[in-house]
C-alpha atoms as a PDB file:
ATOM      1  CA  UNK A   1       0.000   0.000   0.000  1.00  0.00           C
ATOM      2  CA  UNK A   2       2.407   2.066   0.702  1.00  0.00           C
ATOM      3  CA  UNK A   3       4.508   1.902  -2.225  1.00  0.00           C
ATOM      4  CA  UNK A   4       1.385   1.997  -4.231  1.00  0.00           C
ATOM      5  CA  UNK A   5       1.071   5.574  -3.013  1.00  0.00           C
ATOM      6  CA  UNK A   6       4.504   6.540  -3.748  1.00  0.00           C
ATOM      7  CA  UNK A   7       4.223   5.839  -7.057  1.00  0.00           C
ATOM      8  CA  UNK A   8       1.163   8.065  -7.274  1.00  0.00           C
ATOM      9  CA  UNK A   9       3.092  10.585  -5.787  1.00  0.00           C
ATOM     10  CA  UNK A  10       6.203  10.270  -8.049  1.00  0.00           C
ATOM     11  CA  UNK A  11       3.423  10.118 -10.845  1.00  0.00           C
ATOM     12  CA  UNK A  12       1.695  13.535 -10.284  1.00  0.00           C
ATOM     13  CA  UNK A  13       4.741  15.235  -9.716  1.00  0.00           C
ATOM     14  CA  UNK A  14       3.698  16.329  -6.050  1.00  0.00           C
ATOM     15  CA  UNK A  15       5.555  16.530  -2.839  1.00  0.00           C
ATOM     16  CA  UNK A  16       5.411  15.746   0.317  1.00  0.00           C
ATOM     17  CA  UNK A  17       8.405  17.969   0.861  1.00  0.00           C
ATOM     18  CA  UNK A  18       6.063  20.979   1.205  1.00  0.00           C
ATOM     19  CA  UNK A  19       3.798  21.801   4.117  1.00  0.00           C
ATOM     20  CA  UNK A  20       2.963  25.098   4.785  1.00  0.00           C
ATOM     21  CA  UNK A  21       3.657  28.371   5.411  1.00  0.00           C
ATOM     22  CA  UNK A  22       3.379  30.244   8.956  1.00  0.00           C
ATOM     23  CA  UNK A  23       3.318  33.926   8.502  1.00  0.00           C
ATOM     24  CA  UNK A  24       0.729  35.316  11.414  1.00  0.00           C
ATOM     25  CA  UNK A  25       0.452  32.371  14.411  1.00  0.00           C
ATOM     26  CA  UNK A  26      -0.107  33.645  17.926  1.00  0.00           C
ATOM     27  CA  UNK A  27      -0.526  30.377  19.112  1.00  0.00           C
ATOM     28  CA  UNK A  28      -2.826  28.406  21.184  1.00  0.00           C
ATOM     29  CA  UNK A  29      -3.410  25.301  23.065  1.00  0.00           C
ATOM     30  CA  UNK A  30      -0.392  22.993  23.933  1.00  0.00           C
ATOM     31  CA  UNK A  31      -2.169  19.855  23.171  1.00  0.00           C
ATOM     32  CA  UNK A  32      -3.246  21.243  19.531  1.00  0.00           C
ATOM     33  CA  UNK A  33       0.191  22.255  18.536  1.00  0.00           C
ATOM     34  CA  UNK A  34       1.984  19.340  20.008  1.00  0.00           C
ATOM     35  CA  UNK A  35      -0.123  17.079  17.296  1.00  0.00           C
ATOM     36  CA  UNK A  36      -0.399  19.172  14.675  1.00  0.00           C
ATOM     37  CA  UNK A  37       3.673  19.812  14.975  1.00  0.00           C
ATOM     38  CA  UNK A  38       3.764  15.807  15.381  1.00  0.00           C
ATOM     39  CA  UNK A  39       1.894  14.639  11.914  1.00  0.00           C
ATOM     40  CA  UNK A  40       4.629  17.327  10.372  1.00  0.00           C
ATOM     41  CA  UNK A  41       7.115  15.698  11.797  1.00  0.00           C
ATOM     42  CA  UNK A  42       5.945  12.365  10.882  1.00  0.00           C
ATOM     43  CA  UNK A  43       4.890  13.184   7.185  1.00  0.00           C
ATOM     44  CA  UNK A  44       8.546  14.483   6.454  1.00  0.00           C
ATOM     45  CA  UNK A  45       7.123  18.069   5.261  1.00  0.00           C
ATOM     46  CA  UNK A  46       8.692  21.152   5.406  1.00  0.00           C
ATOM     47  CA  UNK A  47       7.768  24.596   6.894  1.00  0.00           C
ATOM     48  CA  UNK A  48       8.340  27.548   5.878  1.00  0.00           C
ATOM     49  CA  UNK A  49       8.430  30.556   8.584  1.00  0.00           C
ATOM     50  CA  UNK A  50       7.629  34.111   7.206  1.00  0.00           C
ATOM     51  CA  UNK A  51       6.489  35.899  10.027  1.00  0.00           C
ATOM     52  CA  UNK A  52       5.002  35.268  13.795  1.00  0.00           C
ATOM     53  CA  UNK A  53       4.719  32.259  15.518  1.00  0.00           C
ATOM     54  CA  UNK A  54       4.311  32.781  18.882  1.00  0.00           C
ATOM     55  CA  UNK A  55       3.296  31.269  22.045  1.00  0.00           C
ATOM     56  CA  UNK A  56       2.862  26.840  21.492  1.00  0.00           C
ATOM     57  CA  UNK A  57       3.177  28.095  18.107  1.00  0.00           C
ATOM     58  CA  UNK A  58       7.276  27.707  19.020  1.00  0.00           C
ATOM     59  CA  UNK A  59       6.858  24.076  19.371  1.00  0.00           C
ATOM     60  CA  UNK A  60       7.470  23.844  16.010  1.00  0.00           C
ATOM     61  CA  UNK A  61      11.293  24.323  16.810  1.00  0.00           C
ATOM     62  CA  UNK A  62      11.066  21.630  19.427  1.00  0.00           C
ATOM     63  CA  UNK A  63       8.900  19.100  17.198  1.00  0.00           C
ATOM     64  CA  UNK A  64       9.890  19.560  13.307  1.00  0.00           C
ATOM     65  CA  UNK A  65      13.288  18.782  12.449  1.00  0.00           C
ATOM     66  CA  UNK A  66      16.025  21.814  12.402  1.00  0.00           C
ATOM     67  CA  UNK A  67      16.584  21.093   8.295  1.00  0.00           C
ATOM     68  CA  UNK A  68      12.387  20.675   7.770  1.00  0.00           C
ATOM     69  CA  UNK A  69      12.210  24.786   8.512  1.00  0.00           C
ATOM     70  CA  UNK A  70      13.342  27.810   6.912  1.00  0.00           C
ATOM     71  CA  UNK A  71      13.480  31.227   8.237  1.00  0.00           C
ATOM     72  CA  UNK A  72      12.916  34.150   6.260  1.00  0.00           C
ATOM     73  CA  UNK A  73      13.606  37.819   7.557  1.00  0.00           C
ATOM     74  CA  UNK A  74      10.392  38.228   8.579  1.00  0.00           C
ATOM     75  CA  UNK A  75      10.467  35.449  11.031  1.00  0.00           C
ATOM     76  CA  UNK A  76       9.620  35.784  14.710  1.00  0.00           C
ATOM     77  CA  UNK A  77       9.522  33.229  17.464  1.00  0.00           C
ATOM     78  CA  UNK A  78       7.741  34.317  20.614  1.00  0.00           C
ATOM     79  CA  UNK A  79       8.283  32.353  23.614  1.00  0.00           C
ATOM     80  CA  UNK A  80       6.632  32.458  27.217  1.00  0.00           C
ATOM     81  CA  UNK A  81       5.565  30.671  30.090  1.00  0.00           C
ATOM     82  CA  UNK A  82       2.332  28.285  29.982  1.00  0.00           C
ATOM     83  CA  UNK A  83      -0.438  29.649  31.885  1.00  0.00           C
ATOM     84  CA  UNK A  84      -3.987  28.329  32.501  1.00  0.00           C
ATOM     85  CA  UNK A  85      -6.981  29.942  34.111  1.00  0.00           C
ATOM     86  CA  UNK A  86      -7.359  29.807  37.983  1.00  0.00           C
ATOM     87  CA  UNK A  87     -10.206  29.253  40.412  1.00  0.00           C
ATOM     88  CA  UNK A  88     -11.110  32.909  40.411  1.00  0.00           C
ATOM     89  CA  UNK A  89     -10.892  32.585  35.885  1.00  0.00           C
ATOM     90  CA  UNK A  90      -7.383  34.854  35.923  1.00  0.00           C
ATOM     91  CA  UNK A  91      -4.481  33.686  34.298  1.00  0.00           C
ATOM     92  CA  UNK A  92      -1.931  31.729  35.677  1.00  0.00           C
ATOM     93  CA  UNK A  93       1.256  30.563  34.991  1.00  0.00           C
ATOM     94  CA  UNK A  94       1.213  26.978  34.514  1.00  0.00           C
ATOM     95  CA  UNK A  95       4.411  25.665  36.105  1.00  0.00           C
ATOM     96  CA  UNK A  96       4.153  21.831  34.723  1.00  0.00           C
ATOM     97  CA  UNK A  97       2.932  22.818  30.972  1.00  0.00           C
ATOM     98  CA  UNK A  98       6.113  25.216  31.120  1.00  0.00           C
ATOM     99  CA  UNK A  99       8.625  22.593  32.036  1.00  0.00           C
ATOM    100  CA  UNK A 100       6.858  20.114  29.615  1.00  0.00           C
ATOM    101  CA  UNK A 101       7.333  22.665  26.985  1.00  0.00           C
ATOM    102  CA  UNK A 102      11.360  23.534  28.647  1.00  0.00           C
ATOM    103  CA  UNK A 103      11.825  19.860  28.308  1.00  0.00           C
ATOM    104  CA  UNK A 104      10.911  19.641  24.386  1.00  0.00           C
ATOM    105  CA  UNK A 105      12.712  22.409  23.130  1.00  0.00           C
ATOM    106  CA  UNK A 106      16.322  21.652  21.693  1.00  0.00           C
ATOM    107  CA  UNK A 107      19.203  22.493  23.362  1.00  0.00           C
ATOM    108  CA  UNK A 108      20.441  25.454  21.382  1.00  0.00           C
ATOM    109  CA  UNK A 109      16.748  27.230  22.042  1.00  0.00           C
ATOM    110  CA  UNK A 110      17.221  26.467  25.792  1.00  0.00           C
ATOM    111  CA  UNK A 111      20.309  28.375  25.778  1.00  0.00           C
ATOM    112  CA  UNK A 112      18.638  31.233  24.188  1.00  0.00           C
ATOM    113  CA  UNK A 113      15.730  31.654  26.052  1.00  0.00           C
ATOM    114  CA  UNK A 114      18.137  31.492  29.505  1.00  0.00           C
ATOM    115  CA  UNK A 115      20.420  33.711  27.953  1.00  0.00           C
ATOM    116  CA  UNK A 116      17.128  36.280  27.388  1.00  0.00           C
ATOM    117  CA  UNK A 117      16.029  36.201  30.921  1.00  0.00           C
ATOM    118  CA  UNK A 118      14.059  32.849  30.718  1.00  0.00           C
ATOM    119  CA  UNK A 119      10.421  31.680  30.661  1.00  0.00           C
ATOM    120  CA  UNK A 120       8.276  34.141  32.146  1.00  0.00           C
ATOM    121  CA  UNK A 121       4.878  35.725  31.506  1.00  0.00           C
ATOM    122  CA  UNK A 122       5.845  38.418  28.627  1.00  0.00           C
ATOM    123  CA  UNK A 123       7.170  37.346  25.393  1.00  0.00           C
ATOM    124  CA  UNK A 124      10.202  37.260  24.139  1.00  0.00           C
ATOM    125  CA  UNK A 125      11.714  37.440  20.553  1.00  0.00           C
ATOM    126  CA  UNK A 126      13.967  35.381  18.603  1.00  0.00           C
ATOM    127  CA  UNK A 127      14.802  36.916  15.287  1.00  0.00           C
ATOM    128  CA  UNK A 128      17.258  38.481  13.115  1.00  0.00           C
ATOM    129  CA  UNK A 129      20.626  37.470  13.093  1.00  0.00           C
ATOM    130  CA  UNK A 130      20.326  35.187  16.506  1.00  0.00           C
ATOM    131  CA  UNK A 131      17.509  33.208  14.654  1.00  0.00           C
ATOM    132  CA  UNK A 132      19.764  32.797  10.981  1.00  0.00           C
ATOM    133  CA  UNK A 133      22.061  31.780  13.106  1.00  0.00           C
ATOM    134  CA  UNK A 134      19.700  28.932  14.388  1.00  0.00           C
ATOM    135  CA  UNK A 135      17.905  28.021  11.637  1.00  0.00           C
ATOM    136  CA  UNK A 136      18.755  28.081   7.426  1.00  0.00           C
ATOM    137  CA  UNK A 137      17.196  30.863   5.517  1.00  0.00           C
ATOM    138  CA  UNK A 138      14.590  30.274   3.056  1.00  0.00           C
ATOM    139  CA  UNK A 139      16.552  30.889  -0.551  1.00  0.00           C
ATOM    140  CA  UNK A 140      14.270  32.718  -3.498  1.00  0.00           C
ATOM    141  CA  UNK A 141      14.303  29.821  -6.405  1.00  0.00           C
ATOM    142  CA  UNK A 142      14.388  26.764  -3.916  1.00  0.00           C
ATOM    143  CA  UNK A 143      11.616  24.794  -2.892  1.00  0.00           C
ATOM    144  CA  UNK A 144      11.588  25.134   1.482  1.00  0.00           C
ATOM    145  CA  UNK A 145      14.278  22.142   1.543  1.00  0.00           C
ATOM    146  CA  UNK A 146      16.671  24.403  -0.073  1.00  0.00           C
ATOM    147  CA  UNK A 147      16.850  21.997  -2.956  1.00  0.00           C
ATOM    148  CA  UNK A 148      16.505  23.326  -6.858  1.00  0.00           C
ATOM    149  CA  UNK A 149      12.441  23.756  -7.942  1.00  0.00           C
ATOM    150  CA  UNK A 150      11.603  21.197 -10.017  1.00  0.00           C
ATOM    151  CA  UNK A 151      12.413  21.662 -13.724  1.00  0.00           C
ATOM    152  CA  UNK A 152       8.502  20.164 -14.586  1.00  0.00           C
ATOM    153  CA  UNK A 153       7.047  22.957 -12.273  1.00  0.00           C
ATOM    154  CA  UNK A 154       8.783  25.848 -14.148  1.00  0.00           C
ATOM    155  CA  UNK A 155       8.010  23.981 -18.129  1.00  0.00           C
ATOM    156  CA  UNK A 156       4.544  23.897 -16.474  1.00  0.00           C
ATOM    157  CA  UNK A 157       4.785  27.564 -15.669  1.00  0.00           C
ATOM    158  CA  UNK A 158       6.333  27.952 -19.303  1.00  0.00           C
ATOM    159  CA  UNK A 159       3.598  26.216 -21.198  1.00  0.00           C
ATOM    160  CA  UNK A 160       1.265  28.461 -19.330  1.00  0.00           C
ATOM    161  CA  UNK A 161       2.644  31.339 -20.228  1.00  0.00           C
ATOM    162  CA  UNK A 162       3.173  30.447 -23.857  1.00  0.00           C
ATOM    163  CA  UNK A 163      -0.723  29.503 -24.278  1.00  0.00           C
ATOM    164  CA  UNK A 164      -1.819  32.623 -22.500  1.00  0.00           C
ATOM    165  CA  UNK A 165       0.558  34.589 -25.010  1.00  0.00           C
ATOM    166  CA  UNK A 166      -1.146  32.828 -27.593  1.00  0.00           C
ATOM    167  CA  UNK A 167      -4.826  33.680 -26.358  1.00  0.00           C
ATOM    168  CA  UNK A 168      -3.742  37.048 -26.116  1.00  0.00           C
ATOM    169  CA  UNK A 169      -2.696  37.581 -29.634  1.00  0.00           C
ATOM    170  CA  UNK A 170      -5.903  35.710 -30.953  1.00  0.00           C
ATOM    171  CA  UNK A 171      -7.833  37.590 -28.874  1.00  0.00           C
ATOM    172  CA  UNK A 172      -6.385  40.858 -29.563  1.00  0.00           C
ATOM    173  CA  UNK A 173      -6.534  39.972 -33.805  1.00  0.00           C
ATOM    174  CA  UNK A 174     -10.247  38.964 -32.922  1.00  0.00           C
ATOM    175  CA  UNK A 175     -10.513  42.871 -31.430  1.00  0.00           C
ATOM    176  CA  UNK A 176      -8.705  44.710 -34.551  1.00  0.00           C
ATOM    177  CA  UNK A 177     -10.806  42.860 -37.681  1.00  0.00           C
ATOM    178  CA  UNK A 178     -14.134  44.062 -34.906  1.00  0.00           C
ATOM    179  CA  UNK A 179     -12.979  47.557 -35.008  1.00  0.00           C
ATOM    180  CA  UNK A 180     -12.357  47.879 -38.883  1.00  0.00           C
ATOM    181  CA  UNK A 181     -15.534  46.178 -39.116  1.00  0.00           C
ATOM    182  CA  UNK A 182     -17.689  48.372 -36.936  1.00  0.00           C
ATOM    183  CA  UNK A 183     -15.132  51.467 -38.706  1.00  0.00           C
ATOM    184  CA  UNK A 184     -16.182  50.331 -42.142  1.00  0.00           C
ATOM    185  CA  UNK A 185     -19.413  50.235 -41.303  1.00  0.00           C
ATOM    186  CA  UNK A 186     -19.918  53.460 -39.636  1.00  0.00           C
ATOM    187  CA  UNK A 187     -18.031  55.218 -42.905  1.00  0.00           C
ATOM    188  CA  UNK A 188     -21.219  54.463 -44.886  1.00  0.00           C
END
C-alpha cells in the first residue's frame, strides 16, 4: 500500500516535501500544537516561517526537524511561560505545561531563552541574526528544503505562459478585424 502511493506521488509530480507556510500564528493550546507539529514531523514536510509564531506556536522548533524549517527575515519566534486559568478565571502561569514545553525544546533554544532572561509571563523574541544563526534561511528559487524547484514545475509555468501569449494575440486579432468592421461600417 504504501509503495502503491509513492508511485502516485512520483506520478503527479507532487511533494510531500512541502507543508505550509506560517506567517501570522499567535498560538494556542499545547495539546493542539503538540499534534499538529507531530503529523509534520511524521509526514517528512517542510515549513516555511515568514512571520510570527508565537506562544505553542514555538513548538514547532522543538517538534519539526532543524533542516524541515526555513526562516525568512520576517520570522519571529515568541516564547513564554504556559499559563492556565485559575479558580477565580485569571491567568496563571502553569508551572508543569512550562517545564513540559522547557523539556521539548532543543538544546540550542534552551540556551537562548536562559540567555534572554528565561520563561516568564511576557514574550520574548527570537529573530534576526540570533535566529539565521539557528535556523537556514529560506533561498528565493528553492523549494523550502533548499533543494533546486523542479524543472517540470517551471516547463509547467512555461507552457502556461506560452498559451496565455497565444490567447492574447488571438484575442487581440479577434478585437482589430471588430474595429475595422464596426469602422467600415460606420463610414457608410
Amino acid at each position: 500500500m504504501r509503495s502503491i502511493a509513492l508511485i502516485v506521488i512520483c506520478l503527479i509530480g507532487a511533494s510531500p516535501a512541502f507543508a505550509e507556510r506560517i506567517s501570522d500564528d499567535a498560538g494556542g493550546l499545547i495539546d493542539t500544537y503538540v499534534q499538529k507539529f507531530t503529523r509534520v514531523r511524521d509526514s517528512g514536510e517542510r515549513i516555511e516561517v515568514d512571520g510570527q509564531c508565537l506562544s505553542a506556536c514555538t513548538l514547532l522548533l522543538a517538534l519539526v526537524p532543524r533542516e524541515r524549517i526555513c526562516v525568512t527575515p520576517n520570522a519571529v519566534f515568541g516564547f513564554h511561560s504556559a499559563w492556565s486559568y485559575d479558580a477565580q478565571g485569571g491567568e496563571a502561569v502553569n508551572r508543569d505545561a512550562t517545564q513540559s514545553m522547557w523539556n521539548m525544546y532543543p538544546e540550542r533554544i534552551r540556551q537562548w531563552i536562559r540567555a534572554n532572561g528565561g520563561l516568564h509571563q511576557g514574550l520574548i523574541y527570537l529573530r534576526g541574526r540570533p535566529l539565521a544563526a539557528l535556523y537556514p534561511p529560506c533561498l528565493r528559487g528553492r523549494d523550502r528544503g533548499g533543494e533546486p524547484q523542479r524543472a517540470q514545475a517551471s516547463t509547467a509555468r512555461a507552457r502556461y505562459a506560452s498559451r496565455a501569449g497565444h490567447a492574447l494575440s488571438a484575442m487581440r486579432a479577434t478585437l482589430k478585424r471588430e474595429h475595422a468592421v464596426a469602422s467600415a461600417s460606420s463610414v457608410r
